[in-house]
PDB file of N, CA and C in Angstrom:
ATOM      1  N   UNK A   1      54.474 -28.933-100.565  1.00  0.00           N
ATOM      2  CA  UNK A   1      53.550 -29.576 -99.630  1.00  0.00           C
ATOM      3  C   UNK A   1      54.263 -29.748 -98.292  1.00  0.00           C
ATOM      4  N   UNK A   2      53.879 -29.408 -97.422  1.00  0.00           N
ATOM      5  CA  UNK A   2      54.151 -29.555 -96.437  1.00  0.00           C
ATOM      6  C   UNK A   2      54.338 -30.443 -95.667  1.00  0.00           C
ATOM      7  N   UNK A   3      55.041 -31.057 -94.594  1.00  0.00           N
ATOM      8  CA  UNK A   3      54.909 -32.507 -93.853  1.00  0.00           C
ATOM      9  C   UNK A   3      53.370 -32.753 -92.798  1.00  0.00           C
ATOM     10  N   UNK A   4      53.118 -32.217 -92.930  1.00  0.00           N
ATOM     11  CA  UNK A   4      51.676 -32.004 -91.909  1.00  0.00           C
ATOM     12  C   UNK A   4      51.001 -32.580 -93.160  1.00  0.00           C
ATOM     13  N   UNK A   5      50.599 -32.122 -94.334  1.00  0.00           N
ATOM     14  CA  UNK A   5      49.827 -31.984 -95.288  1.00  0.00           C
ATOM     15  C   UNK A   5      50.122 -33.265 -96.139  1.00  0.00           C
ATOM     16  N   UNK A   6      51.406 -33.796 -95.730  1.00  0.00           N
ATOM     17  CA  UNK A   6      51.954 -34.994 -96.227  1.00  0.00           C
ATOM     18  C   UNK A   6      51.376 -36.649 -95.510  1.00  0.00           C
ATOM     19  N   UNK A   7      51.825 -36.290 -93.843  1.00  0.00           N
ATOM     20  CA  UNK A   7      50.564 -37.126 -93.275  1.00  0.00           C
ATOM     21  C   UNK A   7      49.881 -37.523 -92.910  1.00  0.00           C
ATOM     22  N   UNK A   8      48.903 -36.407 -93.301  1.00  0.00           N
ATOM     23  CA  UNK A   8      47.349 -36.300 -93.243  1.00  0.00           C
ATOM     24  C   UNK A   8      46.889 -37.138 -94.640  1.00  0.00           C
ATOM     25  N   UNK A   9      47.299 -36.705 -95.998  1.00  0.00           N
ATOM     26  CA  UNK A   9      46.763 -37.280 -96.968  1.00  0.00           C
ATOM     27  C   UNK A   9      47.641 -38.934 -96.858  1.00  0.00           C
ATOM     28  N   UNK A  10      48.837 -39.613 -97.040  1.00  0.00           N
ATOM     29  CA  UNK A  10      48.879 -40.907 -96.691  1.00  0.00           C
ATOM     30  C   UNK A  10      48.036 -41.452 -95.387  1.00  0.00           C
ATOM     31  N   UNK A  11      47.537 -40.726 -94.312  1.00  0.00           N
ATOM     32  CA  UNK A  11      46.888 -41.356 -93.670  1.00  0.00           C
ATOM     33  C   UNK A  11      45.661 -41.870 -94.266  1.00  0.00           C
ATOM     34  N   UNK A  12      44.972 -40.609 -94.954  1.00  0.00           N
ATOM     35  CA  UNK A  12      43.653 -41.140 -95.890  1.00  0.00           C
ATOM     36  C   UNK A  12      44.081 -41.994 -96.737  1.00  0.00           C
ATOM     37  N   UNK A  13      44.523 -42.247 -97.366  1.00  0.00           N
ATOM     38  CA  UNK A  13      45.100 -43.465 -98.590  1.00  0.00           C
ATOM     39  C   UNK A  13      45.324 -44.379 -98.165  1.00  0.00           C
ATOM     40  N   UNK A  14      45.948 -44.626 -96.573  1.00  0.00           N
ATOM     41  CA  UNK A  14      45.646 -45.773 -95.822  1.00  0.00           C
ATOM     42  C   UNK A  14      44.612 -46.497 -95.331  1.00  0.00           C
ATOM     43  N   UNK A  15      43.934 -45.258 -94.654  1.00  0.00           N
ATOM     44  CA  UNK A  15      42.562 -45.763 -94.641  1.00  0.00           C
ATOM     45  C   UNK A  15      41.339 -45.939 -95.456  1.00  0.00           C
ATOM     46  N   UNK A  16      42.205 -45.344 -96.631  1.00  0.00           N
ATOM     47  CA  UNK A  16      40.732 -45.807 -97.681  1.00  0.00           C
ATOM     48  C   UNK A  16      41.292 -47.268 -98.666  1.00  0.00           C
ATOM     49  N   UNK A  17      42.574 -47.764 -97.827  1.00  0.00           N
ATOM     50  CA  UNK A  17      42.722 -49.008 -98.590  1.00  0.00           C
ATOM     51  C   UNK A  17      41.862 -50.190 -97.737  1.00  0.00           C
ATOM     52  N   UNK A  18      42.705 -49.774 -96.520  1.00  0.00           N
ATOM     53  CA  UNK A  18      41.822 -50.523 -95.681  1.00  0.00           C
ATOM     54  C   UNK A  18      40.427 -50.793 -95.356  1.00  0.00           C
ATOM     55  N   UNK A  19      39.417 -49.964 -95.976  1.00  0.00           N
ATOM     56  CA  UNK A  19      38.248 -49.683 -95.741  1.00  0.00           C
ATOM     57  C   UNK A  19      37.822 -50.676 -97.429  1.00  0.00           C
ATOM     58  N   UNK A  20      38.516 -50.212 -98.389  1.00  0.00           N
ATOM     59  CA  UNK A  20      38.136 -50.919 -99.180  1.00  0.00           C
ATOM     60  C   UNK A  20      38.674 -52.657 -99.020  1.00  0.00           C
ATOM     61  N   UNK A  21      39.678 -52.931 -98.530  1.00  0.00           N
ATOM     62  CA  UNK A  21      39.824 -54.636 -98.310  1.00  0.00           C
ATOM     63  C   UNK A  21      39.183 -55.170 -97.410  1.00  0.00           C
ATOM     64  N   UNK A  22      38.166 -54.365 -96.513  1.00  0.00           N
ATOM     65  CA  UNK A  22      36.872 -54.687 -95.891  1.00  0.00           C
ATOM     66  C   UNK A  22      36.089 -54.702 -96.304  1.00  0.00           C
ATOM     67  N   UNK A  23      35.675 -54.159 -97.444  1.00  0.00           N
ATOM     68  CA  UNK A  23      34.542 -54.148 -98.418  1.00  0.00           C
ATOM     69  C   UNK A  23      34.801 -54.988 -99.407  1.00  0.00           C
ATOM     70  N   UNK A  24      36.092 -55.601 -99.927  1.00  0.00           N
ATOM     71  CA  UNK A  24      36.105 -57.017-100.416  1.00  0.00           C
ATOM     72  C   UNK A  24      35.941 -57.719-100.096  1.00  0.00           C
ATOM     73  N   UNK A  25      36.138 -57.928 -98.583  1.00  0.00           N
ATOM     74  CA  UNK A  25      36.406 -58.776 -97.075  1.00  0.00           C
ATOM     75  C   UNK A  25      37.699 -59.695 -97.314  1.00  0.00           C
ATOM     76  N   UNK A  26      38.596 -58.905 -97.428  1.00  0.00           N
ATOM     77  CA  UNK A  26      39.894 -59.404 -97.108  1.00  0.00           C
ATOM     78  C   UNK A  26      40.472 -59.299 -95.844  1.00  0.00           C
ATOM     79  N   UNK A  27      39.529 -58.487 -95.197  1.00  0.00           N
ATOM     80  CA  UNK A  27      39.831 -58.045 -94.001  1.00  0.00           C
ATOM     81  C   UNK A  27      38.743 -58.126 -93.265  1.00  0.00           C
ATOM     82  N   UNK A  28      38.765 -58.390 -91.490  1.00  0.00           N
ATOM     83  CA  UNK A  28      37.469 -58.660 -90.549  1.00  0.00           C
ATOM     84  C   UNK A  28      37.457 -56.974 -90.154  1.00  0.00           C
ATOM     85  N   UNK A  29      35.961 -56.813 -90.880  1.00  0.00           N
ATOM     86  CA  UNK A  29      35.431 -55.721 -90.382  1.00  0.00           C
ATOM     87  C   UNK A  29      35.939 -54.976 -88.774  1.00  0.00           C
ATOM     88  N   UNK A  30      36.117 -55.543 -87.817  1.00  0.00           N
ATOM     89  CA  UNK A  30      36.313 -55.292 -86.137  1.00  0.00           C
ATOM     90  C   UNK A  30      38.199 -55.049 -86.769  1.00  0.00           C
ATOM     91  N   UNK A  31      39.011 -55.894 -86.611  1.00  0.00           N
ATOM     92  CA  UNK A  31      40.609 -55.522 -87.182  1.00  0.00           C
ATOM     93  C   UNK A  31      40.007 -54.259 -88.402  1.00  0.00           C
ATOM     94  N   UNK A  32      39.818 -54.139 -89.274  1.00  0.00           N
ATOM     95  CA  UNK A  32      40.438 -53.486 -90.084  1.00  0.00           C
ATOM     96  C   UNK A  32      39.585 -51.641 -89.269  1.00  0.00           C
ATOM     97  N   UNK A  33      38.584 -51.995 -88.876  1.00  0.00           N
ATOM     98  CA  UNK A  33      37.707 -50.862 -88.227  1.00  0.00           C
ATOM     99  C   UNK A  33      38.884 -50.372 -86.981  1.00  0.00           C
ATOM    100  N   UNK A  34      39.922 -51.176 -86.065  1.00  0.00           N
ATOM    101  CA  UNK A  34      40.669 -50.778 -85.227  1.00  0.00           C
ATOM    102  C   UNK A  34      42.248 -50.021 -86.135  1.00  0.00           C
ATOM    103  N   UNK A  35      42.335 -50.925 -87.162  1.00  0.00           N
ATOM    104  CA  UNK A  35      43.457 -50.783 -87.838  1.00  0.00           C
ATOM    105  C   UNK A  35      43.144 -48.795 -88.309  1.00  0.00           C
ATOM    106  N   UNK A  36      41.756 -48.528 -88.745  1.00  0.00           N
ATOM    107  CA  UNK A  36      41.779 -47.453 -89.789  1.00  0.00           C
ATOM    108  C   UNK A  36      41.475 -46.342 -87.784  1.00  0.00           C
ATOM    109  N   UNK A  37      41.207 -46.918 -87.125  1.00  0.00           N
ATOM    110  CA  UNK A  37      41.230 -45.945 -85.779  1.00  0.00           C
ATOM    111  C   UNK A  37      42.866 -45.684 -85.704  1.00  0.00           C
ATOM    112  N   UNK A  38      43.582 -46.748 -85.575  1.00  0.00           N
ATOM    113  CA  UNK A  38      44.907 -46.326 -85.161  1.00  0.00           C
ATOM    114  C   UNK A  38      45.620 -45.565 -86.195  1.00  0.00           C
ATOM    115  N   UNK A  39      45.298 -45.693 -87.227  1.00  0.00           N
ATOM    116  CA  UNK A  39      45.819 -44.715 -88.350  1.00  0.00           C
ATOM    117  C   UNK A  39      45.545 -43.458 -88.450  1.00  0.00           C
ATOM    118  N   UNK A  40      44.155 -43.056 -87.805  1.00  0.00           N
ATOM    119  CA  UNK A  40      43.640 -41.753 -87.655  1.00  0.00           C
ATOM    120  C   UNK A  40      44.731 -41.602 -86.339  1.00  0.00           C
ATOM    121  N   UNK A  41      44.698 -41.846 -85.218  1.00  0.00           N
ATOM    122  CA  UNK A  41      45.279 -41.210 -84.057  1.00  0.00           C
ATOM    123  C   UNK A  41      46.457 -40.797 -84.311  1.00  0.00           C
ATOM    124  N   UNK A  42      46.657 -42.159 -85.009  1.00  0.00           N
ATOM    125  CA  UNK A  42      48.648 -41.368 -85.367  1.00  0.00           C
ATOM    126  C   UNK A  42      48.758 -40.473 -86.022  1.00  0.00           C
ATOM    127  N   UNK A  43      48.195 -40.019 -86.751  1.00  0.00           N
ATOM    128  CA  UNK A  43      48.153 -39.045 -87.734  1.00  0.00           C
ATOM    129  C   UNK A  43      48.004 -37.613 -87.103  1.00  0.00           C
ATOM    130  N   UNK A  44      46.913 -37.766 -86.281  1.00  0.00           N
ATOM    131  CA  UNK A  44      46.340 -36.791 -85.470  1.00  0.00           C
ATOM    132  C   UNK A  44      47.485 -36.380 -84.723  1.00  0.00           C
ATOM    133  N   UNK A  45      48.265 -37.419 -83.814  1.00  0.00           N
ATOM    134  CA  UNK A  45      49.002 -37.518 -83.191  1.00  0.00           C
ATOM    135  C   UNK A  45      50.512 -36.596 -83.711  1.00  0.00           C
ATOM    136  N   UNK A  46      50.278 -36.915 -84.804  1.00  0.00           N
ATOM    137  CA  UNK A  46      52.036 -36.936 -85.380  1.00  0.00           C
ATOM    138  C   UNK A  46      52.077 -35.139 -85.920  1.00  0.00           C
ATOM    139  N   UNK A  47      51.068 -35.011 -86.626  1.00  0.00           N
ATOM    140  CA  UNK A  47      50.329 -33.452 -86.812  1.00  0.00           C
ATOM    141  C   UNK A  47      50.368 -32.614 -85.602  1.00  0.00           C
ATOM    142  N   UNK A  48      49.867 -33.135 -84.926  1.00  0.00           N
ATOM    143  CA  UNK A  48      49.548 -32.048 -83.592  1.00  0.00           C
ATOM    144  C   UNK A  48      50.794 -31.899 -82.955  1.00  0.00           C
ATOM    145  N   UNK A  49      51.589 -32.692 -82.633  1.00  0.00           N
ATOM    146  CA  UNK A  49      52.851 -32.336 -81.854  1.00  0.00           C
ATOM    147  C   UNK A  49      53.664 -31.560 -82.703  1.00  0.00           C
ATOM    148  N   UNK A  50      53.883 -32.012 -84.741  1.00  0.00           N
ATOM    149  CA  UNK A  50      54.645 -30.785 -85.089  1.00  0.00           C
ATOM    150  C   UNK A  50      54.035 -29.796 -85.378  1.00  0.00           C
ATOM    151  N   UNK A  51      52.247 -29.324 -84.951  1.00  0.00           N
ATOM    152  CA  UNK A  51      51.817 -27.897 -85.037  1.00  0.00           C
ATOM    153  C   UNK A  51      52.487 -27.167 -83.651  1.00  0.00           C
ATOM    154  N   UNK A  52      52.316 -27.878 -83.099  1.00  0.00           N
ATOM    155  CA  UNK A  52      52.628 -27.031 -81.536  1.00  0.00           C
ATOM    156  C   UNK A  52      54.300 -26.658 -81.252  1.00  0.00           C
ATOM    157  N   UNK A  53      55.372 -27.623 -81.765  1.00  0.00           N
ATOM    158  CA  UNK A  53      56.454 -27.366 -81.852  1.00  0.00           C
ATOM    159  C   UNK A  53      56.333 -26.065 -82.734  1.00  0.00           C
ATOM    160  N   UNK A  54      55.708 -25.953 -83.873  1.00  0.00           N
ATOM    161  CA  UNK A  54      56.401 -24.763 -84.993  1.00  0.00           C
ATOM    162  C   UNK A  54      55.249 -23.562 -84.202  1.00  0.00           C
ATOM    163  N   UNK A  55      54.229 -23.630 -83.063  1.00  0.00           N
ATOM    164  CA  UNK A  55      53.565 -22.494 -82.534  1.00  0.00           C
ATOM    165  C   UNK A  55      54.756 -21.903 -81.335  1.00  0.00           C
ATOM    166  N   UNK A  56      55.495 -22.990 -80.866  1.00  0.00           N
ATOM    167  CA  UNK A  56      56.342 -22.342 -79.925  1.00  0.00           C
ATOM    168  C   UNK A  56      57.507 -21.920 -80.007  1.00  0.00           C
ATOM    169  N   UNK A  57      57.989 -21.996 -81.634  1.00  0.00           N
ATOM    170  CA  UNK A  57      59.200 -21.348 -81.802  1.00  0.00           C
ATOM    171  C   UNK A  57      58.514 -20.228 -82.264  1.00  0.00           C
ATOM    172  N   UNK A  58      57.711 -19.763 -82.337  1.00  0.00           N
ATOM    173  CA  UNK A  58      57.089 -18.704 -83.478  1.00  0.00           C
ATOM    174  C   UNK A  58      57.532 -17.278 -82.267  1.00  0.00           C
TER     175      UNK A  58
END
């Protein structure tokens, strides 16, 4: 498995915890709705810079 492929899926497992301790309401819908945004970006974030590093050594 790859590191790209690594966190992409802990990002989902993050956000599907978080999504579920909002649906217990352990968590305020508005926080945990920003919390599961910033988890997507980073992810997005963290992916995209090492796709483009391994496109420009290519």
């Amino acid at each position: 498995m790859s590191r790209q492929t690594a966190i992409r899926i802990g990002a989902l497992v993050f956000q599907a915890a978080i999504l579920l301790m909002i649906w217990k309401g352990f968590l305020h819908p508005t926080r945990g709705g920003l919390l599961v945004l910033a988890v997507g970006f980073v992810a997005f974030f963290l992916t995209r810079e090492s796709s483009g590093k391994n496109q420009g050594h290519r």
